[in-house]
Protein backbone atom coordinates (compact mmCIF):
# COMPACT_ATOMS: atom_id res chain seq x y z
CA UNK A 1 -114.99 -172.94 163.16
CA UNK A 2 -113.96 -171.43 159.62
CA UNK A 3 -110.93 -173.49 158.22
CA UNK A 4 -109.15 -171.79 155.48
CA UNK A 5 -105.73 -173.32 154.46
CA UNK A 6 -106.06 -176.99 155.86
CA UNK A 7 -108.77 -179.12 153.55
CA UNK A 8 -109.48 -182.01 151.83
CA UNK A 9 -108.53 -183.60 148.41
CA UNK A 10 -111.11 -184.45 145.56
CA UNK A 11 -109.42 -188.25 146.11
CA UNK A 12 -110.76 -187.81 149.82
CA UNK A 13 -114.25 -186.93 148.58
CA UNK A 14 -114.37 -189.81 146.03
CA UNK A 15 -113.00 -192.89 148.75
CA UNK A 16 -115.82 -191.58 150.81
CA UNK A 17 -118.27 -192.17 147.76
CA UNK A 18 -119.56 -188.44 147.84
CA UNK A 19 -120.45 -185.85 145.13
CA UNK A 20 -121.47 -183.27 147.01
CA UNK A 21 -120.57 -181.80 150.22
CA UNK A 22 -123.97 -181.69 152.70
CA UNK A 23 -124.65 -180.64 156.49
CA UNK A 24 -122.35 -179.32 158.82
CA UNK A 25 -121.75 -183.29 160.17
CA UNK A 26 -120.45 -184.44 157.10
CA UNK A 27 -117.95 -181.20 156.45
CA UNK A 28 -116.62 -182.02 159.76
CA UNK A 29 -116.16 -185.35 158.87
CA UNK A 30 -114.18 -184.45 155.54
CA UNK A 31 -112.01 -182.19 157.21
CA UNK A 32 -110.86 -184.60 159.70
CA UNK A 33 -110.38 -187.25 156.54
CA UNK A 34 -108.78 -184.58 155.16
CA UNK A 35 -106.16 -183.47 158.03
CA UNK A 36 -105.43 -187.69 158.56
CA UNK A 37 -104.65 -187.90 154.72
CA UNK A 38 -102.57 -184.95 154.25
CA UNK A 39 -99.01 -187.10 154.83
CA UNK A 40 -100.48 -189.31 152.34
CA UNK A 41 -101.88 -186.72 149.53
CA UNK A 42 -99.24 -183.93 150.05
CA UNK A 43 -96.63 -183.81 146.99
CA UNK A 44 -93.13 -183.93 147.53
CA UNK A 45 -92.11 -180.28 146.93
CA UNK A 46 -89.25 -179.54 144.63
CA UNK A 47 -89.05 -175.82 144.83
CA UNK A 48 -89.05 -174.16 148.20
CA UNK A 49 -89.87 -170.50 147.15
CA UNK A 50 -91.32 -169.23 143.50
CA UNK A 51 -90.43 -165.65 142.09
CA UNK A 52 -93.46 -164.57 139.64
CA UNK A 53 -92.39 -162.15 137.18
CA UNK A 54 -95.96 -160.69 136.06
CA UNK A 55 -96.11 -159.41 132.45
CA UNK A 56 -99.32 -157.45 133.34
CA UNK A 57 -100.98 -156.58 130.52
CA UNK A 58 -100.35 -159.67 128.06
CA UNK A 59 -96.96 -159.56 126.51
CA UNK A 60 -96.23 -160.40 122.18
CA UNK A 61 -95.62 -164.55 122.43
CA UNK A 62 -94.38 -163.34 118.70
CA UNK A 63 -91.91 -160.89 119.90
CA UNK A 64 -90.80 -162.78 122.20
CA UNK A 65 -90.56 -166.74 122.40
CA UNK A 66 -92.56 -168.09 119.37
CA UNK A 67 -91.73 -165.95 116.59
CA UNK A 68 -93.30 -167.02 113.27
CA UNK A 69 -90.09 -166.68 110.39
CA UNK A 70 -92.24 -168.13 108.11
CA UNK A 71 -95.66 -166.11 107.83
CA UNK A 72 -96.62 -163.58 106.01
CA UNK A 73 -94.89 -160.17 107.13
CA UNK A 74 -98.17 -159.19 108.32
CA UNK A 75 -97.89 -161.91 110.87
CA UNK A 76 -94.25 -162.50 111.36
CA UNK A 77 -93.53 -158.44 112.72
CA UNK A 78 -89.95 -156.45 111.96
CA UNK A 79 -87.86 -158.89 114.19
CA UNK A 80 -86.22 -161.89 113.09
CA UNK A 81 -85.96 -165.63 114.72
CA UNK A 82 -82.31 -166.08 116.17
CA UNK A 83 -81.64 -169.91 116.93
CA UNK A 84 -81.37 -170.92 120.78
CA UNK A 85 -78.93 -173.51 122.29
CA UNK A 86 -81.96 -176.41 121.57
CA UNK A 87 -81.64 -177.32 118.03
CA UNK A 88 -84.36 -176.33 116.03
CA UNK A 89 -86.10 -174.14 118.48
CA UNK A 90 -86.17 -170.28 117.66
CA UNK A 91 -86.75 -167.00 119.74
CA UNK A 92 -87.19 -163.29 118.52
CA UNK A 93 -83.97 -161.61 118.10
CA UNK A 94 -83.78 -159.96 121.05
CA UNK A 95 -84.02 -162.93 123.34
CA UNK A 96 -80.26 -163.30 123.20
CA UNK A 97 -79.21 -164.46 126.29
CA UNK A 98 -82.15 -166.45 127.11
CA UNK A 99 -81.84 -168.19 123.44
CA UNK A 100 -78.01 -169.29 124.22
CA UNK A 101 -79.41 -170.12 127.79
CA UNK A 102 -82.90 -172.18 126.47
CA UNK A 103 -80.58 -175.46 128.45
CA UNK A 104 -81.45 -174.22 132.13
CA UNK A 105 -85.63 -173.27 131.45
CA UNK A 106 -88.38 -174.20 130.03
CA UNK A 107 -90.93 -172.46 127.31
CA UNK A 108 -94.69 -173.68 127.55
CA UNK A 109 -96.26 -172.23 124.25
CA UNK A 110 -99.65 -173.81 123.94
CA UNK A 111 -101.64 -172.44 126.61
CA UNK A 112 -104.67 -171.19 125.61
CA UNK A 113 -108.14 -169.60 127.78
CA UNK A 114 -111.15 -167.77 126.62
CA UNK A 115 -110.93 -164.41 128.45
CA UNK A 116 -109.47 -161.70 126.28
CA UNK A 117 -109.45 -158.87 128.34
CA UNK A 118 -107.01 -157.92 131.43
CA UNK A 119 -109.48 -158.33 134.31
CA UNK A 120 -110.31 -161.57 133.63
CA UNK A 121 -107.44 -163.11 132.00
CA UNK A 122 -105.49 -161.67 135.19
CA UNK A 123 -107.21 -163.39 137.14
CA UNK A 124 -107.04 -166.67 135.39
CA UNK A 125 -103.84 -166.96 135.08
CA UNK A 126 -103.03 -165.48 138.68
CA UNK A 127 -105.57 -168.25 140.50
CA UNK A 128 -106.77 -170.93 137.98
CA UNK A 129 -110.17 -170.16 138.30
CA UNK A 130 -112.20 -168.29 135.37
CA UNK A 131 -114.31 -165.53 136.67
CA UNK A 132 -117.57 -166.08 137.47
CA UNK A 133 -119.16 -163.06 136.06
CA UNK A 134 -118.07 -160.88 132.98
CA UNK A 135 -115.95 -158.45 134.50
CA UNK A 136 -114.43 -155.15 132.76
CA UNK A 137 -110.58 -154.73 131.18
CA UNK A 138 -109.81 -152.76 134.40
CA UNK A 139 -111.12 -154.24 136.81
CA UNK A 140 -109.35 -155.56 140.16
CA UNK A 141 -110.59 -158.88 140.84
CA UNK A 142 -110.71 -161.39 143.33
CA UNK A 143 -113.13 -164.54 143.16
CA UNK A 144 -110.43 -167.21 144.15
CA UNK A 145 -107.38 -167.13 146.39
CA UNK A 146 -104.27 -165.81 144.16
CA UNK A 147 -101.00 -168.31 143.75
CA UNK A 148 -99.23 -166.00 145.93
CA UNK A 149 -101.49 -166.20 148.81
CA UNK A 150 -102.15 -169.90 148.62
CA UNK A 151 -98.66 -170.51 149.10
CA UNK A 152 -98.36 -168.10 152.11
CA UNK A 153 -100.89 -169.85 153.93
CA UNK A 154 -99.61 -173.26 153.12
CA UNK A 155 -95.68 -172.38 153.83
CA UNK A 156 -95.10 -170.91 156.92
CA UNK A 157 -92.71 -167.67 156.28
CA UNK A 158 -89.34 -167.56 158.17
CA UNK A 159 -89.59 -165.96 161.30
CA UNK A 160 -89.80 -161.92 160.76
CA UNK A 161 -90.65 -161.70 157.28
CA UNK A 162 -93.97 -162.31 155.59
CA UNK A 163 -94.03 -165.19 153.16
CA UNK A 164 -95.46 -163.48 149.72
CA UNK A 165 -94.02 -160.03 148.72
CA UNK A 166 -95.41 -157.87 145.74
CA UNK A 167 -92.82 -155.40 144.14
CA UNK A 168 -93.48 -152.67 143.72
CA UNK A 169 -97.18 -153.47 143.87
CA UNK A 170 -100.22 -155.89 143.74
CA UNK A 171 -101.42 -157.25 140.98
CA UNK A 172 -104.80 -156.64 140.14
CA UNK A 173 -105.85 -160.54 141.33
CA UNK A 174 -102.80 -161.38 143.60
CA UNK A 175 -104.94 -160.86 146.96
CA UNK A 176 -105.71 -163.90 149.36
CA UNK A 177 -109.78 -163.39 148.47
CA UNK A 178 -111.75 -165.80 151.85
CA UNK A 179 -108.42 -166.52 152.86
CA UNK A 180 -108.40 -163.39 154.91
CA UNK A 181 -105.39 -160.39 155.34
CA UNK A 182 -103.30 -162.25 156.48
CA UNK A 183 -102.05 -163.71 153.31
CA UNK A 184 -102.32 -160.80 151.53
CA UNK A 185 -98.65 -159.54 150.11
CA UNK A 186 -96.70 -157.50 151.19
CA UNK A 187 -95.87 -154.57 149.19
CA UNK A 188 -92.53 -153.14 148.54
CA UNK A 189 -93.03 -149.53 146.45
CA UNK A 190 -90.04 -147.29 145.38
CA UNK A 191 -87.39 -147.94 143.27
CA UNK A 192 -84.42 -150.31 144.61
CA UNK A 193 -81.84 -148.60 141.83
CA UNK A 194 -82.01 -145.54 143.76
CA UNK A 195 -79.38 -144.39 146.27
CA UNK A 196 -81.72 -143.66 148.87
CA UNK A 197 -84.01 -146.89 148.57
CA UNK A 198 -85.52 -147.87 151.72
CA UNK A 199 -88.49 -150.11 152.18
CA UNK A 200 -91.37 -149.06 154.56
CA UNK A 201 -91.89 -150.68 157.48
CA UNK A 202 -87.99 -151.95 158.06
CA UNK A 203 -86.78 -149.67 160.27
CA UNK A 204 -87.64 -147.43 163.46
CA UNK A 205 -89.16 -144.15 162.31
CA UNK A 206 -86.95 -141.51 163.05
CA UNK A 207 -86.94 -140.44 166.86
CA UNK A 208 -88.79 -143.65 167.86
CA UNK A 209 -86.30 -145.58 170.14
CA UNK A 210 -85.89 -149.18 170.66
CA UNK A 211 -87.52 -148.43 173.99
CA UNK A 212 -90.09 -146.50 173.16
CA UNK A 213 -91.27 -148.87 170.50
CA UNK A 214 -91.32 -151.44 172.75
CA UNK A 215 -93.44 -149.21 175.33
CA UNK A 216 -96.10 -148.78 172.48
CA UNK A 217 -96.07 -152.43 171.48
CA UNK A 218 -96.47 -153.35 174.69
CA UNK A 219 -99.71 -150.54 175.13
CA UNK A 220 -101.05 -152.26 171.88
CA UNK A 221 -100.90 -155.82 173.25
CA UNK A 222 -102.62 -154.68 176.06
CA UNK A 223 -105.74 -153.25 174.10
CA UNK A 224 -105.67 -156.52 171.61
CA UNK A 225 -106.02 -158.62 174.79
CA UNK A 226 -109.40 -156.90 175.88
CA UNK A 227 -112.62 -158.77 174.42
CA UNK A 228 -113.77 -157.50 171.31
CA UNK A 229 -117.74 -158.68 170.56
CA UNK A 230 -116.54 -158.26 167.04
CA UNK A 231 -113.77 -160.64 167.27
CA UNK A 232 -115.24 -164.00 165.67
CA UNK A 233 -117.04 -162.30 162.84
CA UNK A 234 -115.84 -163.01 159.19
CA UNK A 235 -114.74 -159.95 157.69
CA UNK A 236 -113.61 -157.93 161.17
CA UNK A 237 -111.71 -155.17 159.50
CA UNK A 238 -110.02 -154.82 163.33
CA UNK A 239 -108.84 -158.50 162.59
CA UNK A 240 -106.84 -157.52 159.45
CA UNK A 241 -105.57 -154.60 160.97
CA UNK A 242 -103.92 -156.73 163.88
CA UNK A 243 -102.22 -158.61 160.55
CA UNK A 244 -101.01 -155.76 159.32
CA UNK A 245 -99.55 -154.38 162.58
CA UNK A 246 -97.89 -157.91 163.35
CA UNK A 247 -96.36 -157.85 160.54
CA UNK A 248 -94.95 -154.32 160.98
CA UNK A 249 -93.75 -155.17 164.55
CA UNK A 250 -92.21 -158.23 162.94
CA UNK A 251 -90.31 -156.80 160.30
CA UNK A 252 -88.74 -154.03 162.46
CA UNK A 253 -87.52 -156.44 164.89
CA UNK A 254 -86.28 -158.27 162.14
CA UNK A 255 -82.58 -158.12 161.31
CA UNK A 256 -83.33 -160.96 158.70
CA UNK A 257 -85.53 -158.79 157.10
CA UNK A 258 -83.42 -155.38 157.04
CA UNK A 259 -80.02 -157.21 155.76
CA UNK A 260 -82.63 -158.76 152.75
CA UNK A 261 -83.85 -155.38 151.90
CA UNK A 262 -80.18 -154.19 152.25
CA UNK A 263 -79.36 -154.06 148.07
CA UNK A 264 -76.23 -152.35 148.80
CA UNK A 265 -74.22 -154.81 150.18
CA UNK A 266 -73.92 -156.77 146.11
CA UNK A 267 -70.93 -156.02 144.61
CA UNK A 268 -71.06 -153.66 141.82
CA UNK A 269 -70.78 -155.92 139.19
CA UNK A 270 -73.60 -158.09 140.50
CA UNK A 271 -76.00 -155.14 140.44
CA UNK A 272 -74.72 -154.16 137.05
CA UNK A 273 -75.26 -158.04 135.39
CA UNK A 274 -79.14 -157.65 136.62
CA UNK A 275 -79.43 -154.19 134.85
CA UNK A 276 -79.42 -150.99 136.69
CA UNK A 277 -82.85 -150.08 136.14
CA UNK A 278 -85.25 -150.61 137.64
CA UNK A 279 -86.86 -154.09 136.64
CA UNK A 280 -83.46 -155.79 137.07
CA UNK A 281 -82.84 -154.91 140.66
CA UNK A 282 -86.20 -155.47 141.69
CA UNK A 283 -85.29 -159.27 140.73
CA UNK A 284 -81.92 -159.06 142.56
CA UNK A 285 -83.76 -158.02 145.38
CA UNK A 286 -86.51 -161.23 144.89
CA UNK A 287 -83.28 -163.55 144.66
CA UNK A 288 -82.17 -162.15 148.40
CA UNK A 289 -85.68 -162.62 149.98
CA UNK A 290 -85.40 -166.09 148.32
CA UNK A 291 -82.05 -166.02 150.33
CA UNK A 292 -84.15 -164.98 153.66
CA UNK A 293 -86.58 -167.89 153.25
CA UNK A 294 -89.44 -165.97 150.97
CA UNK A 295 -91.90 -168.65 149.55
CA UNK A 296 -93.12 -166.42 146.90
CA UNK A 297 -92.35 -163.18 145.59
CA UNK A 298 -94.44 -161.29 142.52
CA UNK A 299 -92.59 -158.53 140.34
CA UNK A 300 -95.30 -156.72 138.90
CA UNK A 301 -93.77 -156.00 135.59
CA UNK A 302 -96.74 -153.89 133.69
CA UNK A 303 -96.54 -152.38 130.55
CA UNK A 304 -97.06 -154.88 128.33
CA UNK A 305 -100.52 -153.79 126.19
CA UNK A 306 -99.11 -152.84 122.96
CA UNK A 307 -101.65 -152.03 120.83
CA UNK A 308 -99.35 -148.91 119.20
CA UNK A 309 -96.09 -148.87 118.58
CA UNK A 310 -95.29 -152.64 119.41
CA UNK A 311 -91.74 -152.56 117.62
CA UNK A 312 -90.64 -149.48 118.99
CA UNK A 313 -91.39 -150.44 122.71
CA UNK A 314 -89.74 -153.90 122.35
CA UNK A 315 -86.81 -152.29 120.88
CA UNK A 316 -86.36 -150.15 123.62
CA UNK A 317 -87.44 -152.84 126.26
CA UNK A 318 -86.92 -156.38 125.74
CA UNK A 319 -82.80 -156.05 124.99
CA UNK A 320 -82.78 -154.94 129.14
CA UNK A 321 -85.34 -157.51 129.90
CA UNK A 322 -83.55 -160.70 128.25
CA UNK A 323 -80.60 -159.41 130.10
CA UNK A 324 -82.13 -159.41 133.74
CA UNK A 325 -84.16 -162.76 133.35
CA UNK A 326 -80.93 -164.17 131.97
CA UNK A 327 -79.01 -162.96 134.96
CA UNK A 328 -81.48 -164.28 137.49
CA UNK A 329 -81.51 -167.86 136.31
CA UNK A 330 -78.09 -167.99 135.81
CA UNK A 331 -77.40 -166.32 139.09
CA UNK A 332 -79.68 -168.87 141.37
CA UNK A 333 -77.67 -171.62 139.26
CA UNK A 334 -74.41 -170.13 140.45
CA UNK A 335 -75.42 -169.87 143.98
CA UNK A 336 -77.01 -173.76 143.82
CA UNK A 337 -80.33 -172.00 144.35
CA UNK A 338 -82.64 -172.76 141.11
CA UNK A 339 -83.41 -176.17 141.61
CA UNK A 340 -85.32 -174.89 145.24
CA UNK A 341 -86.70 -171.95 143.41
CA UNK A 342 -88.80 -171.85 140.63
CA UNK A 343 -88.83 -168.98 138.14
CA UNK A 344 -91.71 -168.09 135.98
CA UNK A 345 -92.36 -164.83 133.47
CA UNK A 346 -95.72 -164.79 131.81
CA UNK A 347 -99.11 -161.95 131.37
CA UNK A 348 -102.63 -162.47 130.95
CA UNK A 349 -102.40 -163.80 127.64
CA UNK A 350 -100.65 -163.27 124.43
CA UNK A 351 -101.75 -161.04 121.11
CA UNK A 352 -102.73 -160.80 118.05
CA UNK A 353 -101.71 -162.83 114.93
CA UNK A 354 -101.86 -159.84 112.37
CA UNK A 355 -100.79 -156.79 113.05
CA UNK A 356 -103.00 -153.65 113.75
CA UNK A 357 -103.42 -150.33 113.30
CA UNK A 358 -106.30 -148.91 116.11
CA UNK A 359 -108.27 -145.96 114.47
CA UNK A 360 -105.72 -142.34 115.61
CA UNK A 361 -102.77 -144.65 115.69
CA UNK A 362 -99.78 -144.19 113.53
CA UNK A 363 -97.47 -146.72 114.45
CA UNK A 364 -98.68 -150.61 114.49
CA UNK A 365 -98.93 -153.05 117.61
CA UNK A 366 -101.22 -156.59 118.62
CA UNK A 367 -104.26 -156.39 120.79
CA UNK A 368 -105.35 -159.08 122.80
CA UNK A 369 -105.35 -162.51 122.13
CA UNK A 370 -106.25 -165.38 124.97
CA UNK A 371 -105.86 -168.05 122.18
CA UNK A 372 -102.23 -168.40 122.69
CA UNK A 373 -99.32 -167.58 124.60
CA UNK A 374 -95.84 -168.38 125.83
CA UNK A 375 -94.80 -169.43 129.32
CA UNK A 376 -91.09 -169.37 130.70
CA UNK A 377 -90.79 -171.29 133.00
CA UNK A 378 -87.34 -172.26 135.28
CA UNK A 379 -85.65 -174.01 138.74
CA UNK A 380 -87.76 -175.91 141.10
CA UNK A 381 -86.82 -179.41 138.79
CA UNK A 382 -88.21 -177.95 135.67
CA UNK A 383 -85.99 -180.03 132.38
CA UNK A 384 -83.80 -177.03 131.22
CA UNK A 385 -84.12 -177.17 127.31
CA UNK A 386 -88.19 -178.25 126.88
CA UNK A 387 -90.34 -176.28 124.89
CA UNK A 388 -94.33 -177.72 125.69
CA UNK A 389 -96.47 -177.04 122.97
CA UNK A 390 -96.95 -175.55 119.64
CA UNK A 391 -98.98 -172.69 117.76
CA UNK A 392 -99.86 -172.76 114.22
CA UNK A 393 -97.65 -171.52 111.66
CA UNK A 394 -99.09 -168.21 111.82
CA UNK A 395 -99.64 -168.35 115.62
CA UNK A 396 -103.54 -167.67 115.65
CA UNK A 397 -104.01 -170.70 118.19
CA UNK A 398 -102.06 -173.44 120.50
CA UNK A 399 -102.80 -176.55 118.05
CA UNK A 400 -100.39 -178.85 119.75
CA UNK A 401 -100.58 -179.93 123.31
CA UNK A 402 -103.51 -177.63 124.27
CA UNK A 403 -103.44 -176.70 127.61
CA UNK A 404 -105.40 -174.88 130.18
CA UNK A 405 -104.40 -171.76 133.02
CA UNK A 406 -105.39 -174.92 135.82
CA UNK A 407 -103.16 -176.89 134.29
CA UNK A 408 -100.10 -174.23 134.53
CA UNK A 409 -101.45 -172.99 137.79
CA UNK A 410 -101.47 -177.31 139.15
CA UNK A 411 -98.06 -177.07 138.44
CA UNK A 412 -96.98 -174.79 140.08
CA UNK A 413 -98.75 -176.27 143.11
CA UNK A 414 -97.23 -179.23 142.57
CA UNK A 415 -93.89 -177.98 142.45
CA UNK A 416 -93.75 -175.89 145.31
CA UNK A 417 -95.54 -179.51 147.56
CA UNK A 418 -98.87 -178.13 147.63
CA UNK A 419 -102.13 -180.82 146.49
CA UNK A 420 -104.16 -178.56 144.07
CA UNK A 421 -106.87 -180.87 144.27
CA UNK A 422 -107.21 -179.88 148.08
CA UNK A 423 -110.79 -178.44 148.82
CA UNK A 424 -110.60 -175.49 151.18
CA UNK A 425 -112.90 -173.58 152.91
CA UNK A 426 -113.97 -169.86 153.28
CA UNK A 427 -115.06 -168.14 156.10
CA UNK A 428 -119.31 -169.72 155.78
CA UNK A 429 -117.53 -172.93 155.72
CA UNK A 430 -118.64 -173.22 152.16
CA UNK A 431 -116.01 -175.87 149.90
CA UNK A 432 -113.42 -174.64 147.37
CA UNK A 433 -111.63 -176.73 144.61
CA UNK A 434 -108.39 -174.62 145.17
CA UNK A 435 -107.69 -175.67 141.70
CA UNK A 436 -110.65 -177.63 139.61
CA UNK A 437 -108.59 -179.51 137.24
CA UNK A 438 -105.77 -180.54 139.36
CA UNK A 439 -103.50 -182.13 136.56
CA UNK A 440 -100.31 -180.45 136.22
CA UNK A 441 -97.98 -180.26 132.62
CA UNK A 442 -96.66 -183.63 132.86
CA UNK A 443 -93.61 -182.93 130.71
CA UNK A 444 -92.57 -180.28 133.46
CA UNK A 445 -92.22 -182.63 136.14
């Protein structure tokens, strides 16, 4: 029988004195080491629930939080360092409230990873496993369970609402991969500043009574009860249909679920601190369904590829940005919330030390650059005020305390009480390190 989230640790597979995993005997054997050892192996979670705040599209580390005052103009950009409330330590100017905030979060700066384009770095980043084939700059990938999904199988979601949501879509690598539909997210489209948001899949459709609903649930159960020769097969499309219609029944039924969605009920001056935009209530609403017992939430913030008009964009953008990130850290502090919820705003990667001009482009940006980039990183018992790491002094590469996506991906794990040296296993029963280097940033923990 196919066991996906439960599995064993690589400290499991070394008391036993194995390498290798051989013969259907042996797996069984692990897995029932495995399942006796969890108590023992399972870290003490921190953080109950994790919103992701996805940078798709690798956001400026120069720009942003490791500006370079020093270099060359070339290097160094239009925007000037402003100091932050840790001695020392300097952000891009228009990191303003998270500069005088720097006390409550963390800034990783010296992660580093070979694959400079979005398909791959996505899904680096998003899993902490490297692709195993060259894959293009567009491409949707899934080789390895996303963060997102991992966590949704391993924390059971409150009753009525599904335990990883996607605003106001998926990434292109947060899908559950062998784990199977179930843990895919859930999305949430449309735009929450609008008076007439509503999300999908909350409420009866119009002229559908409570009775009647209940007549065609009922109808459905009925057919789902009748053998289905299809049933045990991996990858029974029928199977992740049943998922999906669950988890519509579910959230209709769920008044949990519609007073979460419910925006309207924050006071005016709450919706106004987050930013009335877009962006910034899509995090308000991440902090409620943290409220409702969400385990993780993605805001898939895209947008990010400057490789024209870098300056202009970040004028325009990152003043609104700093402002909503701000608010929801300081927010989840208010409400004794951030040290059972961890906060985290990264991309794919970072870009390029020296400015560029791409042939038919007037105005200057960065392209891509996987040798370094910056990591924010709050809540869940993170040391407000730590900045991890270094770049050179013209930010070309992380140079001090190099580390790797499974070491940022580990922590996360770690934080939120989930091993990520637990093997799991897909659907042929085959074993998967669900992260291969399982050592998270010690300085985070």
């Amino acid at each position: 029988m196919p066991i996906y989230c439960n599995g064993v640790s690589r400290r499991d597979t070394l008391q036993l004195g194995l390498g290798t995993l051989l013969g259907g005997g042996l797996l069984t054997a692990l897995r029932a080491r495995g399942f006796a050892a969890e108590a023992v192996n399972k870290p003490t979670a921190k953080a109950k629930s994790c919103i992701l705040i996805w940078m798709d599209g690798g956001p400026t580390h120069f720009e942003t939080f490791d500006p370079k005052p020093d270099a060359p103009v070339e290097y160094r950009g239009e925007f000037k360092a402003i100091p932050t409330a840790v001695p020392g330590v300097k952000f891009s100017e228009h990191m303003t409230r998270l500069a005088k905030s720097l006390n409550k979060f963390a800034v990783v700066r010296s992660i580093r990873h070979e694959q400079g384009n979005h398909g791959a770095g996505n899904h680096y980043m998003m899993t902490g496993a490297p692709t195993r084939i060259p894959v293009g700059c567009g491409a949707f990938v899934s080789f390895h369970p996303s963060m997102g999904s991992v966590v949704a199988c391993e924390k059971p979601p409150t009753a009525g609402l599904p335990a990883y949501f996607s605003l106001p879509s998926q990434t292109r690598s947060g899908g559950p991969n062998f784990l199977g539909a179930k843990y895919a997210p859930f999305v949430v489209g449309g735009d929450p500043n609008s008076t007439g948001f509503k999300v999908r899949d909350v409420a009866l459709p119009d002229g559908l009574t409570g009775e009647r609903f209940d007549d065609r649930a009922g109808v459905r159960s009925d057919v789902d009860n009748l053998k289905r020769f299809m049933d045990k097969a991996a990858g029974d499309p029928a199977l992740a249909l049943d998922d999906h219609y669950k988890q519509a029944f579910d959230l209709m039924n769920s008044k949990a679920a519609q007073a979460a969605f419910d925006i309207g009920r924050e006071s005016t001056k709450v919706r106004e601190n987050y930013g009335r935009n877009q962006f910034g209530q899509r995090l308000l609403l991440a902090r409620r369904l943290v409220e409702a017992g969400v385990p993780f939430i993605t805001i898939n913030d895209g947008g990010w590829d400057h490789h024209a008009d870098l300056f202009g964009a970040c004028n325009k953008r990152l003043p609104g940005w700093d402002q909503s990130v701000a608010t929801l850290i300081a927010d989840l502090e208010e409400r004794g919330m951030l040290d059972s919820t961890l906060v985290i705003a990264l991309g794919e990667f970072g870009r390029t030390p020296k400015i560029s001009t791409l042939s038919g482009q007037a105005k200057a940006g960065r392209d891509h650059w996987a040798n370094a980039m910056s990591v924010l990183m709050a809540g869940g018992g993170i040391p407000g005020g730590s900045v991890i790491g270094a770049t050179d002094a013209k930010g070309f590469a992380a140079n001090e305390r190099v580390l790797a996506p499974e070491n940022f991906v580990s922590t996360v794990y770690t934080k939120l009480g989930i091993d990520p040296g637990k093997i799991l296993f897909n659907a042929q029963g085959r074993p998967s390190h669900l992260v291969s280097d399982p050592t998270p940033i010690k300085e985070l923990m």
